[in-house]
N, C-alpha and C. Protein backbone atom coordinates (compact mmCIF):
# COMPACT_ATOMS: atom_id res chain seq x y z
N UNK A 1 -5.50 -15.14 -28.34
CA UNK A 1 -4.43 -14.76 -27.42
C UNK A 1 -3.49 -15.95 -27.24
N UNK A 2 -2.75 -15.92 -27.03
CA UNK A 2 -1.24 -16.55 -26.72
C UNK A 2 -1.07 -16.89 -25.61
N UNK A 3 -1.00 -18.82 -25.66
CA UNK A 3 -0.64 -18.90 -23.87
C UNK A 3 0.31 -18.41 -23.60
N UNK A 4 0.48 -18.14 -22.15
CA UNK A 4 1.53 -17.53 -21.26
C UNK A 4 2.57 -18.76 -20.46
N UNK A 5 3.39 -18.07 -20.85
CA UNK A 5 5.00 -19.20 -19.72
C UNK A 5 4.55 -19.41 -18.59
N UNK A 6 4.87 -20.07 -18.09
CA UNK A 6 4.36 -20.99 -16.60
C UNK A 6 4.95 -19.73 -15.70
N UNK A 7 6.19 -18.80 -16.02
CA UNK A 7 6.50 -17.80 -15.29
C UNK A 7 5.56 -16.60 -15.15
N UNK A 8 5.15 -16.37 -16.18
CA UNK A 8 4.02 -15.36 -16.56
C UNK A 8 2.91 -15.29 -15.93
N UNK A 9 2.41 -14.07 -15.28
CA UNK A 9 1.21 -13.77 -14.43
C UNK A 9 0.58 -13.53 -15.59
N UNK A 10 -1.02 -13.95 -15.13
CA UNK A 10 -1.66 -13.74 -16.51
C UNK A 10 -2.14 -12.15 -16.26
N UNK A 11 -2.48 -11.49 -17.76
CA UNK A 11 -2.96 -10.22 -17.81
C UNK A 11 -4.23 -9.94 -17.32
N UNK A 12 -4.77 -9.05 -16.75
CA UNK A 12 -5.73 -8.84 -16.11
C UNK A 12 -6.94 -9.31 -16.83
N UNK A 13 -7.39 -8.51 -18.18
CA UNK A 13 -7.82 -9.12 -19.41
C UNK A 13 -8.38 -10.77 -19.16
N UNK A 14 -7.23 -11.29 -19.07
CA UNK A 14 -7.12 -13.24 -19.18
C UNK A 14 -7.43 -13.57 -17.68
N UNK A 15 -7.78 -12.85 -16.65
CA UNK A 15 -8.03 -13.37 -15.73
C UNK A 15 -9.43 -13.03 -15.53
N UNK A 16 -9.80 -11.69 -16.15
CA UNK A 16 -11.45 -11.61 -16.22
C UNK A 16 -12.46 -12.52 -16.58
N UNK A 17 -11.53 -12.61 -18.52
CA UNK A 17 -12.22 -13.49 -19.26
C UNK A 17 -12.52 -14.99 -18.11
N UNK A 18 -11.63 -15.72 -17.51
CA UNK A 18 -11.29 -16.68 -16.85
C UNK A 18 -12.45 -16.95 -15.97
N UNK A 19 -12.50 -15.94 -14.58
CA UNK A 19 -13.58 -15.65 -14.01
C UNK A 19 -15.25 -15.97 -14.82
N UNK A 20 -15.05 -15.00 -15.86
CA UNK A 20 -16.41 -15.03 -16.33
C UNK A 20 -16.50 -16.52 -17.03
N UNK A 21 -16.20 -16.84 -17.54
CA UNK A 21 -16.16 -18.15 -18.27
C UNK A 21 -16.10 -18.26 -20.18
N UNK A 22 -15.19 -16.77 -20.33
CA UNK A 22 -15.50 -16.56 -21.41
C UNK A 22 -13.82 -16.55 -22.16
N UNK A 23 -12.78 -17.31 -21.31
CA UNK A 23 -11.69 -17.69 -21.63
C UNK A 23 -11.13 -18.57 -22.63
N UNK A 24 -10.78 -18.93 -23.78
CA UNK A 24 -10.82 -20.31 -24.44
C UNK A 24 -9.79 -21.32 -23.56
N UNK A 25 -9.94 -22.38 -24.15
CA UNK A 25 -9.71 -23.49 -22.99
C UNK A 25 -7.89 -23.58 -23.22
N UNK A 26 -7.48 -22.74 -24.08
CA UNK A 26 -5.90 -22.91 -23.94
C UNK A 26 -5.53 -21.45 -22.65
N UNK A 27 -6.73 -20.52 -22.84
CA UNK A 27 -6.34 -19.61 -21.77
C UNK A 27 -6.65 -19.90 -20.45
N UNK A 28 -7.71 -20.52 -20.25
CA UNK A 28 -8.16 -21.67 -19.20
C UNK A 28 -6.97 -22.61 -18.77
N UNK A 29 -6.42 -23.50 -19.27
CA UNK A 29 -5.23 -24.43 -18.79
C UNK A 29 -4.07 -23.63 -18.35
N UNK A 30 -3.43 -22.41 -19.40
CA UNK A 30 -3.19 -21.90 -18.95
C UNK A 30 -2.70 -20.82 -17.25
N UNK A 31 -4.45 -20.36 -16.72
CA UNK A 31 -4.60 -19.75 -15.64
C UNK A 31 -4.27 -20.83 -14.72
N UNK A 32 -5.24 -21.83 -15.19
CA UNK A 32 -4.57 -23.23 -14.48
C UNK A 32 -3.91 -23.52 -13.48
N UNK A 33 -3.20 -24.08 -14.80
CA UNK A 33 -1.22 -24.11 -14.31
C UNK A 33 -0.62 -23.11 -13.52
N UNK A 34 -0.89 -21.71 -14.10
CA UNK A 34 0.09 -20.91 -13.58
C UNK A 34 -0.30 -20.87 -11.50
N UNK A 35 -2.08 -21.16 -11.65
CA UNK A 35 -2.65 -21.12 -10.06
C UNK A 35 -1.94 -21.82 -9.09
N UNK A 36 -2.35 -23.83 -9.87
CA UNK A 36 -1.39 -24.62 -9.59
C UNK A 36 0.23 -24.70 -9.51
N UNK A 37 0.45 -23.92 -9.66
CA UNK A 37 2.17 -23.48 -9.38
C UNK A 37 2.48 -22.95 -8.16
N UNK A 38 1.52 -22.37 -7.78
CA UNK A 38 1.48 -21.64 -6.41
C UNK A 38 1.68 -20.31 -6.35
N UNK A 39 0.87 -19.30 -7.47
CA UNK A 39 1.58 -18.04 -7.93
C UNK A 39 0.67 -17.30 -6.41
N UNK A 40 1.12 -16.86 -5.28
CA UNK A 40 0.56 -16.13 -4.49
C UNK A 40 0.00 -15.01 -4.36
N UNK A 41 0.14 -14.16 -5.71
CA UNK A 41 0.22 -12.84 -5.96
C UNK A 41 -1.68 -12.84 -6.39
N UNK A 42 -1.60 -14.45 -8.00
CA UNK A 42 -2.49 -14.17 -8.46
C UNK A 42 -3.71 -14.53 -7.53
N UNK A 43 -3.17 -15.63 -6.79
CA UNK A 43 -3.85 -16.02 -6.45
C UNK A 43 -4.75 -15.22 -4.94
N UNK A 44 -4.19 -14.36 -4.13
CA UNK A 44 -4.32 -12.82 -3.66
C UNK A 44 -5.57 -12.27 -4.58
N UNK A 45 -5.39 -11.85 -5.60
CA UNK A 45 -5.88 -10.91 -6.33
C UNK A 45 -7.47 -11.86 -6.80
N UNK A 46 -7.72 -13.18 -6.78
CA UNK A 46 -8.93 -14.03 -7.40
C UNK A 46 -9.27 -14.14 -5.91
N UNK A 47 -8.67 -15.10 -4.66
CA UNK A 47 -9.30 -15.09 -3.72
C UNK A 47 -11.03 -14.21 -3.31
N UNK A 48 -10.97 -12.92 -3.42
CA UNK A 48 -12.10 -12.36 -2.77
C UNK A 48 -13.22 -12.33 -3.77
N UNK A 49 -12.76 -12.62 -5.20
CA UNK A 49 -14.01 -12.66 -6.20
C UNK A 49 -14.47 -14.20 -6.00
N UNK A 50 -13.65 -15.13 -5.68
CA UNK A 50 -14.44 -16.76 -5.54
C UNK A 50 -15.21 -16.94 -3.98
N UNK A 51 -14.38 -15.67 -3.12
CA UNK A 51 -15.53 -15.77 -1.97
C UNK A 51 -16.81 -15.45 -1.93
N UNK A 52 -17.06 -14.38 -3.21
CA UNK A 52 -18.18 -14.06 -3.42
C UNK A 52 -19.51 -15.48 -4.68
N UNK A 53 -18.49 -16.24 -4.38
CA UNK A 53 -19.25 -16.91 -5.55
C UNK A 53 -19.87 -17.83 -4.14
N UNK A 54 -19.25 -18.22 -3.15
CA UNK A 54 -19.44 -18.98 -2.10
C UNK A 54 -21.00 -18.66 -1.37
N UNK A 55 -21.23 -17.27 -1.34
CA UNK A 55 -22.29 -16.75 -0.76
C UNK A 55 -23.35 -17.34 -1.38
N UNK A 56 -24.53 -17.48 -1.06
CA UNK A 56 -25.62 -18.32 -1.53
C UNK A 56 -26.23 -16.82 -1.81
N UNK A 57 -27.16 -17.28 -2.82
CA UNK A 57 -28.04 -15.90 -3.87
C UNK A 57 -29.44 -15.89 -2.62
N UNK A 58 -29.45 -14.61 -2.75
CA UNK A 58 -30.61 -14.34 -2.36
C UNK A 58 -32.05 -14.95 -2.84
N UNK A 59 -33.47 -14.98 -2.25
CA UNK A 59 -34.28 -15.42 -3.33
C UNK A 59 -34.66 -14.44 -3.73
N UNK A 60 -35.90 -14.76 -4.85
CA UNK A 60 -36.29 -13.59 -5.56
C UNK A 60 -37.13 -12.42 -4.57
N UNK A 61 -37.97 -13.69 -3.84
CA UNK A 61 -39.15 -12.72 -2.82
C UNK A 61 -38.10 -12.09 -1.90
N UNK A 62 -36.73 -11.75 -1.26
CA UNK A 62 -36.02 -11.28 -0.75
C UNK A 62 -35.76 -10.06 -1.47
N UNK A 63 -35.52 -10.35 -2.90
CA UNK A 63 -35.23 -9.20 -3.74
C UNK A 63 -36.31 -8.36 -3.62
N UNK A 64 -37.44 -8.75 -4.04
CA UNK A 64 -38.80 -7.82 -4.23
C UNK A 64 -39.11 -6.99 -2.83
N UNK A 65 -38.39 -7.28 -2.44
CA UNK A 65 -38.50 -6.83 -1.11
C UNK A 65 -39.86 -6.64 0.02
């Protein structure tokens, strides 16, 4: 994939991959930059998936219930 212009919101696609960690590192610098720019929109739209990374994991004996 093709980096994107510093104007360019990245495609949903490139923000998944991103998340998951399965972005290459030009689509990575990319999301980056465009975060670091101050894009409010994207940054809206990632907010509530990194709050979920914040939460601490359950343990296992919690799981097993």
């Amino acid at each position: 994939m093709s980096a994107m212009k510093a104007i360019d919101h990245p495609a949903p696609r490139q923000l998944e991959r991103f998340l998951r960690g399965e972005a290459t590192r030009t689509e990575k610098h990319a999301v980056v930059r465009h975060l670091l720019a101050g894009c409010s929109e994207c940054t809206a739209v990632l907010r509530p998936v990194w709050g979920l990374a914040e939460r601490p994991l359950l343990s296992m004996k919690a799981l097993e219930g």
